[in-house]
N, C-alpha and C. Protein backbone atom coordinates (compact mmCIF):
# COMPACT_ATOMS: atom_id res chain seq x y z
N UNK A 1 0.83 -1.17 0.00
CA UNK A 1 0.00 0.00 0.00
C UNK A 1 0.89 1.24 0.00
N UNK A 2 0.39 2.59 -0.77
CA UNK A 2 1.13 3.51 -0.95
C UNK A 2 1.17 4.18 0.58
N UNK A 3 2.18 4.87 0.78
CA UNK A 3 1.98 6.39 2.30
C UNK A 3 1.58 6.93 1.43
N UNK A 4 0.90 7.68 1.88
CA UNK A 4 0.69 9.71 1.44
C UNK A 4 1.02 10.51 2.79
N UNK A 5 1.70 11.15 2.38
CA UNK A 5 2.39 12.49 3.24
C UNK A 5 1.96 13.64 2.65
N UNK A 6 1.46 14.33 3.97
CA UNK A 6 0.52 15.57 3.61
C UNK A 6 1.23 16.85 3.43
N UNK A 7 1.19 17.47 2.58
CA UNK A 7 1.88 18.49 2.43
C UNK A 7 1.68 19.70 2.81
N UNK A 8 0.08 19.90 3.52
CA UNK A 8 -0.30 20.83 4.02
C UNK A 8 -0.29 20.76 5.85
N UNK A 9 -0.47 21.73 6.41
CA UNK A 9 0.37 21.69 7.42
C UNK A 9 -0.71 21.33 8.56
N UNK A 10 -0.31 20.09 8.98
CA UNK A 10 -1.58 19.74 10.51
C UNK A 10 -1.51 20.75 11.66
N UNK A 11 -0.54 21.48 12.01
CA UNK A 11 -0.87 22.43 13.27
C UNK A 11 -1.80 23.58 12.30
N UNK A 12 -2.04 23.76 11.50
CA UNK A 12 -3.10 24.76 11.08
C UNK A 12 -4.42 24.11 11.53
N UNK A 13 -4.68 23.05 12.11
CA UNK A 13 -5.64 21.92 12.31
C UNK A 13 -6.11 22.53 13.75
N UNK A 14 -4.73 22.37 14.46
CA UNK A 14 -4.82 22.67 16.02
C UNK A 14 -4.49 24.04 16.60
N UNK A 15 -4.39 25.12 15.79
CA UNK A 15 -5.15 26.41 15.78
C UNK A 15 -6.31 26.99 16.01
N UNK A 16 -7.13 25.86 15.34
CA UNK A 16 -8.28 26.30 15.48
C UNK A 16 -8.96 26.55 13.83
N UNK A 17 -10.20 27.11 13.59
CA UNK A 17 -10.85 26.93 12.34
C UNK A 17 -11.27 25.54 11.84
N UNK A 18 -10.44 25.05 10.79
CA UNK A 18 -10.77 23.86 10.43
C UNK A 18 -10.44 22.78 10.42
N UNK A 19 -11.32 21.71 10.58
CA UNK A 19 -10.76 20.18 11.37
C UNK A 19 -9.75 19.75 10.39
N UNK A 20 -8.93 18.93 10.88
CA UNK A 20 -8.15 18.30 10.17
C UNK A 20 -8.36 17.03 9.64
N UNK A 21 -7.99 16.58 8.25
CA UNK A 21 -8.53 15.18 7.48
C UNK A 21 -7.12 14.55 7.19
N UNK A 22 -6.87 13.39 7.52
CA UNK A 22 -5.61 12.66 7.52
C UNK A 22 -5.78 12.42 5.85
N UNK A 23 -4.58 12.41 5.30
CA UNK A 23 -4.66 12.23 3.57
C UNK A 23 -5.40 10.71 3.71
N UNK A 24 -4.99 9.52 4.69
CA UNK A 24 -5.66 8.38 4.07
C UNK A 24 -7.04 8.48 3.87
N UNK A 25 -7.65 9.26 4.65
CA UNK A 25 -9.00 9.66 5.07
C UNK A 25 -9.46 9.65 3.84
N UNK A 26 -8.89 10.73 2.79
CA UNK A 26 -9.17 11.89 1.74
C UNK A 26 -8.67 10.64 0.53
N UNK A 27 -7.74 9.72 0.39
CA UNK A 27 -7.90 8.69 -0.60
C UNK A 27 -8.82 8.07 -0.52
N UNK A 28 -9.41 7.73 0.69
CA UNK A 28 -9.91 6.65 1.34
C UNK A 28 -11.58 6.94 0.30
N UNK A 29 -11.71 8.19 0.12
CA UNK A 29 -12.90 8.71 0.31
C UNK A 29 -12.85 9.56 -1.33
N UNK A 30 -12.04 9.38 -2.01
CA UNK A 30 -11.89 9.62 -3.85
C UNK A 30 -13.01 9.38 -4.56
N UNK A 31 -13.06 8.37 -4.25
CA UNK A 31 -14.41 8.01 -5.24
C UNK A 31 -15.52 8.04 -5.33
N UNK A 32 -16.03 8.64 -3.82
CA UNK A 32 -17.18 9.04 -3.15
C UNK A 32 -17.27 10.92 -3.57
N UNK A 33 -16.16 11.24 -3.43
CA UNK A 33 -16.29 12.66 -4.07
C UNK A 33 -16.23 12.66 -5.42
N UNK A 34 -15.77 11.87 -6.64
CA UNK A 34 -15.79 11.85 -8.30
C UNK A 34 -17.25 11.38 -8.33
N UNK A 35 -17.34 10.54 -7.86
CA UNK A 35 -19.58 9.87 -8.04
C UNK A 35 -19.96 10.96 -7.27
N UNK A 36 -19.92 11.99 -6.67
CA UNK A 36 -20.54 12.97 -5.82
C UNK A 36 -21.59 11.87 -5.08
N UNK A 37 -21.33 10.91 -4.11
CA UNK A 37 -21.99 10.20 -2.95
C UNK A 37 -21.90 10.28 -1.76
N UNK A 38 -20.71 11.52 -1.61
CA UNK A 38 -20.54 11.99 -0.46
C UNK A 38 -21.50 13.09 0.35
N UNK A 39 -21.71 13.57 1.73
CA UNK A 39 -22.54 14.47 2.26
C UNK A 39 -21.74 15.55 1.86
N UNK A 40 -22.22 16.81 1.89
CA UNK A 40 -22.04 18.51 1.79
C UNK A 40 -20.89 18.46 2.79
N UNK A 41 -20.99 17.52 3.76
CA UNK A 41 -20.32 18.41 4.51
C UNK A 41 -18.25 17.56 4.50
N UNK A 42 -18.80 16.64 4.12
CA UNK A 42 -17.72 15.36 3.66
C UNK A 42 -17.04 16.08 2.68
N UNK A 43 -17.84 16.37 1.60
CA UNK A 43 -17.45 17.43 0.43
C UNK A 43 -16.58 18.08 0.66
N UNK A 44 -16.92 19.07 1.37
CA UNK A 44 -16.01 20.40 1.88
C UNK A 44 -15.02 20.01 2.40
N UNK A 45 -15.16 19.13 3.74
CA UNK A 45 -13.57 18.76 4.11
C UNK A 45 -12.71 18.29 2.93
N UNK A 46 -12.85 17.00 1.93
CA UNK A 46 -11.82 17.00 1.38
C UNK A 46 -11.70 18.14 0.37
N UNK A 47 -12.48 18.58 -0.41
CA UNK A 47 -11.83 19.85 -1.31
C UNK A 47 -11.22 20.68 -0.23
N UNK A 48 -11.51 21.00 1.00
CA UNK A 48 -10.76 21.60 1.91
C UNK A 48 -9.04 20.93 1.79
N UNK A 49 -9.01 19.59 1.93
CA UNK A 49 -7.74 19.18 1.76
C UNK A 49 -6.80 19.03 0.77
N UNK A 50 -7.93 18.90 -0.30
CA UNK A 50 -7.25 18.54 -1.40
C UNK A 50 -6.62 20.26 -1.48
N UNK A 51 -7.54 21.15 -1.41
CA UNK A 51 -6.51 22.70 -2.03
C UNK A 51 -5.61 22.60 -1.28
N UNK A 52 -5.13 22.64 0.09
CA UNK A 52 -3.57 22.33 0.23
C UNK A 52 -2.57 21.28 0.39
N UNK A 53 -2.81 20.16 -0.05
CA UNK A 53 -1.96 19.19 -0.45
C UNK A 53 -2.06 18.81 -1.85
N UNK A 54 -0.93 18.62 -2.34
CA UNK A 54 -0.67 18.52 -3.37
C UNK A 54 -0.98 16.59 -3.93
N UNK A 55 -0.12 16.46 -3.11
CA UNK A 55 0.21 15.08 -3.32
C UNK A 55 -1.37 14.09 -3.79
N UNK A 56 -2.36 14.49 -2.44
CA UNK A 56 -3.77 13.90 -2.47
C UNK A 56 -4.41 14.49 -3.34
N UNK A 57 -4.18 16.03 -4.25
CA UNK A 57 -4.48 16.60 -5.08
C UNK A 57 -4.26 15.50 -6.30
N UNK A 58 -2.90 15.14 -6.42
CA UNK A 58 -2.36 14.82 -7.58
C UNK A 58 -3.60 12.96 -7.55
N UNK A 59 -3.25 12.26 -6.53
CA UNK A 59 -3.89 11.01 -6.26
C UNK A 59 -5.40 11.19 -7.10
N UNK A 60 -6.21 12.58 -6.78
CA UNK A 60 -7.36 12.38 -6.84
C UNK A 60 -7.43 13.19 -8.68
N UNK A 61 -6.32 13.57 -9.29
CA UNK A 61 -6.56 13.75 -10.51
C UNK A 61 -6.39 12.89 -11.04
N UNK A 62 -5.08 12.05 -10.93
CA UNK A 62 -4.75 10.22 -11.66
C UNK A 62 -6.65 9.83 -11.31
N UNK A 63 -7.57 9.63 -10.28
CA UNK A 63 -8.23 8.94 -10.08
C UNK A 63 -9.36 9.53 -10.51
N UNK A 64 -9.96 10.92 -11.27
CA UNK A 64 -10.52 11.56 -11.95
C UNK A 64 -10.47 10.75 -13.33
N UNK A 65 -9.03 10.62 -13.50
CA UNK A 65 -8.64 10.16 -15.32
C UNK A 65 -9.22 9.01 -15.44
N UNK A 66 -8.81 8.37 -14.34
CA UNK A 66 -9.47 6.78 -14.43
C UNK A 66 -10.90 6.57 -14.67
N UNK A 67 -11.25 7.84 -14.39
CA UNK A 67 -12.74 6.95 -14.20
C UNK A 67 -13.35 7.76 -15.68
N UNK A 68 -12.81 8.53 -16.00
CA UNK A 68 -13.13 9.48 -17.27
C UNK A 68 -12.89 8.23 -18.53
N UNK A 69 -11.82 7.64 -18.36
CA UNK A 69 -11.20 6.49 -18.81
C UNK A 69 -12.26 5.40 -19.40
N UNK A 70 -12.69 4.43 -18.15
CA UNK A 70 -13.63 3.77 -18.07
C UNK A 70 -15.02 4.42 -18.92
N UNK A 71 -14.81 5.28 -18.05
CA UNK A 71 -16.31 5.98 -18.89
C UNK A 71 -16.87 5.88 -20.38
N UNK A 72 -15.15 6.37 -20.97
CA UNK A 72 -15.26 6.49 -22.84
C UNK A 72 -15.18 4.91 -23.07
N UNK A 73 -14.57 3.96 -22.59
CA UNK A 73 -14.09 2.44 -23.30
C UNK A 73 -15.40 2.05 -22.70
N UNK A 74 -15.97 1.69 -21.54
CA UNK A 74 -17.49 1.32 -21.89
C UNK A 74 -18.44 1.76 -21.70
N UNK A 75 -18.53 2.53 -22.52
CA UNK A 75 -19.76 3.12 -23.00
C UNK A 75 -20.67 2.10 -23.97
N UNK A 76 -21.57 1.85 -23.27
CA UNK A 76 -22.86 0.90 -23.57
C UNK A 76 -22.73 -0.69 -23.14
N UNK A 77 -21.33 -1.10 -22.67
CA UNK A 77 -21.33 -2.53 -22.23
C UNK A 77 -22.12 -2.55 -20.97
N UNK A 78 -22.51 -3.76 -20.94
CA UNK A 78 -22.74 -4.00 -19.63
C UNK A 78 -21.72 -4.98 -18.97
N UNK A 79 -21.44 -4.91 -17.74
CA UNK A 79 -21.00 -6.42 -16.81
C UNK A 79 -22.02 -7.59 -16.87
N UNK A 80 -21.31 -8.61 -17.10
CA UNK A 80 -22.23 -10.13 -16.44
C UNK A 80 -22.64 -9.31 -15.41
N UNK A 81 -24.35 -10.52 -15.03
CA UNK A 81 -24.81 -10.05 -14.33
C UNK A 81 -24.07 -10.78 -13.09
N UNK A 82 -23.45 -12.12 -12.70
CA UNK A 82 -22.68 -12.64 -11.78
C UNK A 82 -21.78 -11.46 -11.07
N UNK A 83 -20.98 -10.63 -12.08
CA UNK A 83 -19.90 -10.03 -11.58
C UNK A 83 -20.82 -8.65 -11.52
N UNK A 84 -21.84 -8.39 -11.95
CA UNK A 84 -22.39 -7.34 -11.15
C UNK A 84 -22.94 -7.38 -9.59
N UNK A 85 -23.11 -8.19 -9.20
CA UNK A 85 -23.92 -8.61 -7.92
C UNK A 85 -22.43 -8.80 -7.11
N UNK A 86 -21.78 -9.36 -7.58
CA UNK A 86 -20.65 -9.59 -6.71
C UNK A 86 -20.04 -8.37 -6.02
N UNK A 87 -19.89 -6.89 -7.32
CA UNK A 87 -19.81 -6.09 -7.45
C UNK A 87 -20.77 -5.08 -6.24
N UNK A 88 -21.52 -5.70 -6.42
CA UNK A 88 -22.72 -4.69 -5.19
C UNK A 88 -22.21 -5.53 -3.78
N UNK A 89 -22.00 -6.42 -3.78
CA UNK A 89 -21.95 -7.29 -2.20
C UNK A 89 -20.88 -6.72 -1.98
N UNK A 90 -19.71 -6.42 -2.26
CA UNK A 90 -18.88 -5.45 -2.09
C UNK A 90 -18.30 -4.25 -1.30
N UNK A 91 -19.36 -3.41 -2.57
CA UNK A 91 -19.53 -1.75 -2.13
C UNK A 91 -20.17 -1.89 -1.24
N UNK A 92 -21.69 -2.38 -0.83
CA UNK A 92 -22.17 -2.57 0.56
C UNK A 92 -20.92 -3.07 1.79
N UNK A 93 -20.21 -3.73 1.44
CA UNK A 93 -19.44 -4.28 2.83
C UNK A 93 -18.51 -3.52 3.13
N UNK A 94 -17.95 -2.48 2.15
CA UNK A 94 -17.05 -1.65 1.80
C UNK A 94 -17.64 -0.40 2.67
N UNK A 95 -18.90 0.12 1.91
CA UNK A 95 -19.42 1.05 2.84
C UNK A 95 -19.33 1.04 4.09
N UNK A 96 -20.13 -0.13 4.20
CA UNK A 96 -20.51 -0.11 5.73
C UNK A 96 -19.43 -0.62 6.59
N UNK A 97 -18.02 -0.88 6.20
CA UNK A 97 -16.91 -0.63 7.08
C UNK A 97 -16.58 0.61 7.19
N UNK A 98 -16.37 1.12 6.17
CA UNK A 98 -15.97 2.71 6.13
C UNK A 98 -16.65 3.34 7.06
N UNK A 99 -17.85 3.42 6.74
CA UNK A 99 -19.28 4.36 7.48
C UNK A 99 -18.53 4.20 8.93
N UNK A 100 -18.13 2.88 9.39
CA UNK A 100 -17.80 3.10 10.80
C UNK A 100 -16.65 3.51 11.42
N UNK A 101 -15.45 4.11 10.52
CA UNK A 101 -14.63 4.63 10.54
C UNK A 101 -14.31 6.09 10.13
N UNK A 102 -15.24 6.79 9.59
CA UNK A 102 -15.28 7.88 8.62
C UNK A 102 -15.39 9.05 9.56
N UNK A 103 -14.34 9.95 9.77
CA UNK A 103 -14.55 11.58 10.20
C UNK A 103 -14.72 11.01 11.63
């Protein structure tokens, strides 16, 4: 698994203003902000993070491309329906670990 090292500065965190989001947090949570499935307020923290780190900036443009990617090559396929369902049992188990770790 990759580190990410944040390039923006955590004692601006413990100043005061705005909470601080650990970069894994803000990978963790990419693809929930590109599908916009995230809350308003989820939102804001990571574009909050992403404008000053670069690095999770850069992570979440590679992971923009990707999915822009996917998008143009299948356009109109579908998945088996096997590996679609598999596909949902998944993201549900996925979620709902996350959900209990999140912020």
């Amino acid at each position: 698994m990759t580190e990410f090292t944040c390039a923006s500065n955590p004692s601006d965190a413990a100043s005061g203003g705005e909470s601080h989001v650990d970069c894994s947090e803000v990978i963790a949570e990419v693809w929930t902000l590109l599908d916009g499935e995230c809350t308003p307020e989820t939102r804001n923290k990571l574009r909050q993070h992403l404008e000053k780190c670069p690095e999770c900036l850069r992570h979440y443009g590679l992971e923009e491309r990707i999915k822009a990617l996917i998008a143009a090559k299948c356009r109109g396929e579908k998945a088996p329906d096997h590996l679609r369902e598999r596909l949902r049992m998944e993201i549900r188990r996925t979620t709902i670990i996350r959900g209990q770790q999140l912020f």
